[in-house]
C-alpha atoms as a PDB file:
ATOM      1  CA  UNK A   1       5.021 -15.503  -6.280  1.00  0.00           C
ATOM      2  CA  UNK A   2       6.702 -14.244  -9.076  1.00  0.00           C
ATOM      3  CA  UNK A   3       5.310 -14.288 -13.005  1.00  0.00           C
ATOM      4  CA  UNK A   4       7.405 -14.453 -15.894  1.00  0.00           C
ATOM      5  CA  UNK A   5       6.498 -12.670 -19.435  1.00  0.00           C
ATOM      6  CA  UNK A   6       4.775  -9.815 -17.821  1.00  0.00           C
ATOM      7  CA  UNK A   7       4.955  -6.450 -19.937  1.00  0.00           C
ATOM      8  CA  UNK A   8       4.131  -3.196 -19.426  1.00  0.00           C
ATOM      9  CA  UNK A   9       2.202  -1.685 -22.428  1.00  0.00           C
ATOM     10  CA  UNK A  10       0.083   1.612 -22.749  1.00  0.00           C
ATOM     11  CA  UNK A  11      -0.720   3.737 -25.477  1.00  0.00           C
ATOM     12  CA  UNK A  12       0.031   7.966 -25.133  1.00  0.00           C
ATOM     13  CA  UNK A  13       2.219   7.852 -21.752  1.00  0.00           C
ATOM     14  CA  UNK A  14       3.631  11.307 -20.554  1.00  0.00           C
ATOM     15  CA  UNK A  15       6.461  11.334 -17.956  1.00  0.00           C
ATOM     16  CA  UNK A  16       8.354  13.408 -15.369  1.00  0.00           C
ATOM     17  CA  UNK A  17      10.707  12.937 -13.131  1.00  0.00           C
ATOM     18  CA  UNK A  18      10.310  13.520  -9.589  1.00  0.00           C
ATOM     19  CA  UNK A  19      12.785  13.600  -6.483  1.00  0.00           C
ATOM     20  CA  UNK A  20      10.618  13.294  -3.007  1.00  0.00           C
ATOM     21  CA  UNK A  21      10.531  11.270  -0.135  1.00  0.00           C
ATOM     22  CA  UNK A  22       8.712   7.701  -0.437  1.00  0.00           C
ATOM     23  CA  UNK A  23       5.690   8.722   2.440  1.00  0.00           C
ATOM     24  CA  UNK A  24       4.982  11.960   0.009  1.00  0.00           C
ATOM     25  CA  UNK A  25       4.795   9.812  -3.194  1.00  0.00           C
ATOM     26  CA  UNK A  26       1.381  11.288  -3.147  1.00  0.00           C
ATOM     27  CA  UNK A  27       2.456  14.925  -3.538  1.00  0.00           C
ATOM     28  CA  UNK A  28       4.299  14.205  -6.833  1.00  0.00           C
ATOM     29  CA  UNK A  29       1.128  12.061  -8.535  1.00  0.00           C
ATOM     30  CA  UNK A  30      -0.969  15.073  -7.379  1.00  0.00           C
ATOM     31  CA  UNK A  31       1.378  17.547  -9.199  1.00  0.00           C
ATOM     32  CA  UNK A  32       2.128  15.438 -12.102  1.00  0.00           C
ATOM     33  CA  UNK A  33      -2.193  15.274 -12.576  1.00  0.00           C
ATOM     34  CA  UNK A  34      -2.538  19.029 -11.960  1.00  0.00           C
ATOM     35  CA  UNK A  35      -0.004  20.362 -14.422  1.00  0.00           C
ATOM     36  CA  UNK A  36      -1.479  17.833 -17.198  1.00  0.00           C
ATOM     37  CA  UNK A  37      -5.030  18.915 -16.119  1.00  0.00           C
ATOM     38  CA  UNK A  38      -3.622  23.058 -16.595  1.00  0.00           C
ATOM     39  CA  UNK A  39      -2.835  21.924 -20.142  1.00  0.00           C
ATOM     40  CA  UNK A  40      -5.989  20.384 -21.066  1.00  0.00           C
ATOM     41  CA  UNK A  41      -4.871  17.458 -20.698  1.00  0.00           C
ATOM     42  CA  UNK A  42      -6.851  13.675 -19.994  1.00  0.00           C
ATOM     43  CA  UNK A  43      -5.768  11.289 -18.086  1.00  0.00           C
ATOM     44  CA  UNK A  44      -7.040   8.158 -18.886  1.00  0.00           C
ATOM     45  CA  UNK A  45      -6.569   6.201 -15.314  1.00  0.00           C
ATOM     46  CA  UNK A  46      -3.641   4.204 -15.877  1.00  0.00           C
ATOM     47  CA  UNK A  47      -0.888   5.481 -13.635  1.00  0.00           C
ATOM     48  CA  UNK A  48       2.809   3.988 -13.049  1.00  0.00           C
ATOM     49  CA  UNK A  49       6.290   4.752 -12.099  1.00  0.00           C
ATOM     50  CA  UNK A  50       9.202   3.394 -11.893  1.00  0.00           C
ATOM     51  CA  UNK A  51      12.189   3.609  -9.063  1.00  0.00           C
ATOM     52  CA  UNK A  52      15.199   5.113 -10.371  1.00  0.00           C
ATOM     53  CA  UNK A  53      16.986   5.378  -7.314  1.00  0.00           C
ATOM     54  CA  UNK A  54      18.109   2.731  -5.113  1.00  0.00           C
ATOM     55  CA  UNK A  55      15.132   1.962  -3.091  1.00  0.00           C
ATOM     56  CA  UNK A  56      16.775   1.999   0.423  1.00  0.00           C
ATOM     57  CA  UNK A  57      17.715   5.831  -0.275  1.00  0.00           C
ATOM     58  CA  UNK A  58      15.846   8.630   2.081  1.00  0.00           C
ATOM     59  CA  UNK A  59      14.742  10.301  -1.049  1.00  0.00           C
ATOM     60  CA  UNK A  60      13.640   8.689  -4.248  1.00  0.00           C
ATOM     61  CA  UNK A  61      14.086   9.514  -7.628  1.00  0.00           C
ATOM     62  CA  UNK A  62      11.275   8.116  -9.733  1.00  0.00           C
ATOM     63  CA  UNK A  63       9.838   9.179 -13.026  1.00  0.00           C
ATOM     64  CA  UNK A  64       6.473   8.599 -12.979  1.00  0.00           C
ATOM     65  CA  UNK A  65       4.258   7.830 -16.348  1.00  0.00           C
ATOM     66  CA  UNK A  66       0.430   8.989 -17.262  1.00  0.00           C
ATOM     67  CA  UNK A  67      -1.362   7.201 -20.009  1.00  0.00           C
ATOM     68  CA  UNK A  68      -3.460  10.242 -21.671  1.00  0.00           C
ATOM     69  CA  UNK A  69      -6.391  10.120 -23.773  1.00  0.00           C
ATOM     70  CA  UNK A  70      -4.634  12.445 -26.566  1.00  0.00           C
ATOM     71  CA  UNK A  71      -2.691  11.101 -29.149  1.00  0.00           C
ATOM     72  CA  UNK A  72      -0.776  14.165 -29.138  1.00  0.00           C
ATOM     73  CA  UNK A  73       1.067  16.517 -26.731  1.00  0.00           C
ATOM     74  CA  UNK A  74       3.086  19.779 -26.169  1.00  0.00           C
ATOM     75  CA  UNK A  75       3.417  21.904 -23.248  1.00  0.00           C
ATOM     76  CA  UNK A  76       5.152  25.110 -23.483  1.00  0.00           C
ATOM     77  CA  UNK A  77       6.667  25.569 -20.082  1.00  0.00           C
ATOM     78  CA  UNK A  78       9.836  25.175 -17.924  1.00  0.00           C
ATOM     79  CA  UNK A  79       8.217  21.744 -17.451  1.00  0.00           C
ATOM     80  CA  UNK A  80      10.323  18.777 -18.164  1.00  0.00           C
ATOM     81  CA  UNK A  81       7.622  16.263 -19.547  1.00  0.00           C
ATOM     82  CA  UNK A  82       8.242  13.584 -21.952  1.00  0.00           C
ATOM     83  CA  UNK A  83       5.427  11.509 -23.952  1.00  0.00           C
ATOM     84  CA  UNK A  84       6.055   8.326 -25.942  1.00  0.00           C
ATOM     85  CA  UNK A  85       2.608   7.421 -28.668  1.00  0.00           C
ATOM     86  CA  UNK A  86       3.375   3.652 -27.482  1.00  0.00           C
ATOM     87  CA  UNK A  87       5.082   2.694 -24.348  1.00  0.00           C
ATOM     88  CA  UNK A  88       6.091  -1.016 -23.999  1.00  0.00           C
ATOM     89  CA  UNK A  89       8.301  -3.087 -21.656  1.00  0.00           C
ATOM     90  CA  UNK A  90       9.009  -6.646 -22.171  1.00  0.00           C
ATOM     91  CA  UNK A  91      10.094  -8.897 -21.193  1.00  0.00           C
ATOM     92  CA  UNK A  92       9.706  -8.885 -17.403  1.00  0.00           C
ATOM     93  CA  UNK A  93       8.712 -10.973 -14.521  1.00  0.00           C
ATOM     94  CA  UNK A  94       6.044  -9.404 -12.016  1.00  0.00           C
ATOM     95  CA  UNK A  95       5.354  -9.917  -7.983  1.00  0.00           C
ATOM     96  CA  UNK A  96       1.734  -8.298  -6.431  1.00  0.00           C
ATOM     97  CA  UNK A  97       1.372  -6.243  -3.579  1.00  0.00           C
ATOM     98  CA  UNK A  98      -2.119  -7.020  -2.340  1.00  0.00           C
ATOM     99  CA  UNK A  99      -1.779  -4.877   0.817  1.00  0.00           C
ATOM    100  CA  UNK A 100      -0.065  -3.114   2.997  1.00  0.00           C
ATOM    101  CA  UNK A 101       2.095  -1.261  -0.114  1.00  0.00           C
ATOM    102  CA  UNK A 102       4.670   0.591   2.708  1.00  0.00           C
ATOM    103  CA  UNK A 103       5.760  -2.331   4.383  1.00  0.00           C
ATOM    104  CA  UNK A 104       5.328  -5.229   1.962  1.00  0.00           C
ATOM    105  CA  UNK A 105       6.916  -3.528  -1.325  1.00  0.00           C
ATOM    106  CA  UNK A 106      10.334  -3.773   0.215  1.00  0.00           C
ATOM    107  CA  UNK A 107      10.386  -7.635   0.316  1.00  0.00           C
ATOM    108  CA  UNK A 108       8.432  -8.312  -2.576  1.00  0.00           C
ATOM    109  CA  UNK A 109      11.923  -5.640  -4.407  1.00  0.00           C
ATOM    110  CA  UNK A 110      14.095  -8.057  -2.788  1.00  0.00           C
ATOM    111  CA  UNK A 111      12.446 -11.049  -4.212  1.00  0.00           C
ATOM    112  CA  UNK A 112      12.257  -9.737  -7.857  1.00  0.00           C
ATOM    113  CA  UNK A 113      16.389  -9.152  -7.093  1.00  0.00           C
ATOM    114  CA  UNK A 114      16.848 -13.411  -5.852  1.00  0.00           C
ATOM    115  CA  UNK A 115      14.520 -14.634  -8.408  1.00  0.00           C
ATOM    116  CA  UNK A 116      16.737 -12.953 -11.370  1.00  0.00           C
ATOM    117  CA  UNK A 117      20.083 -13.874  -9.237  1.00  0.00           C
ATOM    118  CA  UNK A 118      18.523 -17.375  -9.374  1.00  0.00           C
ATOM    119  CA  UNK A 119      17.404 -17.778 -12.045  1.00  0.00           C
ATOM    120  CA  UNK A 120      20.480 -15.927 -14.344  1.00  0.00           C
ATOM    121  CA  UNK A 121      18.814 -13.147 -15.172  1.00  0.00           C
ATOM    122  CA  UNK A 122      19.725  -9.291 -16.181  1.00  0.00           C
ATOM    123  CA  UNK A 123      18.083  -6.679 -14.957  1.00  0.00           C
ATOM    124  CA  UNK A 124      17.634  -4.252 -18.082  1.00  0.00           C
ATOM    125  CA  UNK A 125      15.604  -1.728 -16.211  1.00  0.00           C
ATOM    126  CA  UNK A 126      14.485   0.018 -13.289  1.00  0.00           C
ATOM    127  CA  UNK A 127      11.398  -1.310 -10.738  1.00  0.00           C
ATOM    128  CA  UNK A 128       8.485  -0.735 -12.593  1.00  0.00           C
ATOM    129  CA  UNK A 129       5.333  -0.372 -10.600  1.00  0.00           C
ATOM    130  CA  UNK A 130       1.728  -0.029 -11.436  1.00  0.00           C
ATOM    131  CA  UNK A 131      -1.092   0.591  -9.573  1.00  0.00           C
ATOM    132  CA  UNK A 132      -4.031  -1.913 -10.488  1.00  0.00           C
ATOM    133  CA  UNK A 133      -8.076  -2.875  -9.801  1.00  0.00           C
ATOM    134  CA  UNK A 134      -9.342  -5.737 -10.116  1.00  0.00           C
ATOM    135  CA  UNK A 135     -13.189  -6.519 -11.039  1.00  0.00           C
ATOM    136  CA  UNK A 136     -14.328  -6.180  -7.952  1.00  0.00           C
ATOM    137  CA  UNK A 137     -12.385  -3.339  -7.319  1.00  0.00           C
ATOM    138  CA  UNK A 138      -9.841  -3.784  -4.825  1.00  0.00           C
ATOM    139  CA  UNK A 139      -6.368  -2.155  -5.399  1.00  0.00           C
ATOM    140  CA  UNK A 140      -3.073  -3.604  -5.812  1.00  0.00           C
ATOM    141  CA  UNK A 141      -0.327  -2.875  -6.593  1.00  0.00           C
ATOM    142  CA  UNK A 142       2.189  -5.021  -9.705  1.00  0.00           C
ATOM    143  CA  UNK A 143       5.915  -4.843  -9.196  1.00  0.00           C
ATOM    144  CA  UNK A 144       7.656  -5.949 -12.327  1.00  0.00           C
ATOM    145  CA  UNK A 145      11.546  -4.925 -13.954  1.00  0.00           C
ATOM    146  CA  UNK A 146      12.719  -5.972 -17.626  1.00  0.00           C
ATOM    147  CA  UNK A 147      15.237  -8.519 -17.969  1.00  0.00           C
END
């Protein structure tokens, strides 16, 4: 199913850009945490990227975005980081990956694609996704782009 007038919004997001393949997606969130952490920096649990690359390519390009508790931020280093006080995406429409992220997220890209081709929509940016909880705290996963 796909939801219209989704946004993305988060205050104090720092960014990087990563190039990896899609199984080690795991080794760039774990670097992007660690050089943040190094700085004395807080993450505040809200993590997301988005797919800059086409997503059929071997490697990905993402950039992937860390909502800190600082209002602030600096790092003096050959790190390429970027921070933004407000982050916000809208409008978009949204799809959910309840399970089985590897072999699911593929269709549910492909659907976002039809449902803008169908419905005359633009796509004005990359794949957004975001990885969620809900209140009893399973994880998904929210696929949206901005149209």
């Amino acid at each position: 199913m796909i939801f219209e007038n989704h946004q993305i919004a988060y205050p104090n997001v720092v960014s990087k850009y990563y190039n990896f393949v899609p199984e080690e997606i795991e080794l760039a969130i774990k670097d992007f945490d660690e050089i943040l952490e190094r700085h004395g920096y807080h993450s505040n649990g809200t993590l997301f990227f988005s797919i800059i690359s086409d997503p059929t390519d071997e490697i990905m390009t993402a950039e992937l975005f860390l909502s800190i508790k600082e209002s602030n931020f600096h790092i003096d280093s050959e790190e390429q980081m970027y921070f933004r006080s407000y982050f916000n995406v809208k409008p978009m429409i949204m799809t959910r990956v309840m399970e089985d992220f590897d072999s699911v997220s593929q269709v549910k890209y492909w659907e976002l694609m039809d449902y803008m081709k169908r419905h005359g929509m633009k796509q004005r940016t990359p794949i957004f996704v975001e990885f969620q909880m809900n209140h009893q705290g399973d994880s998904y996963v929210e696929m949206s782009v901005g149209i």
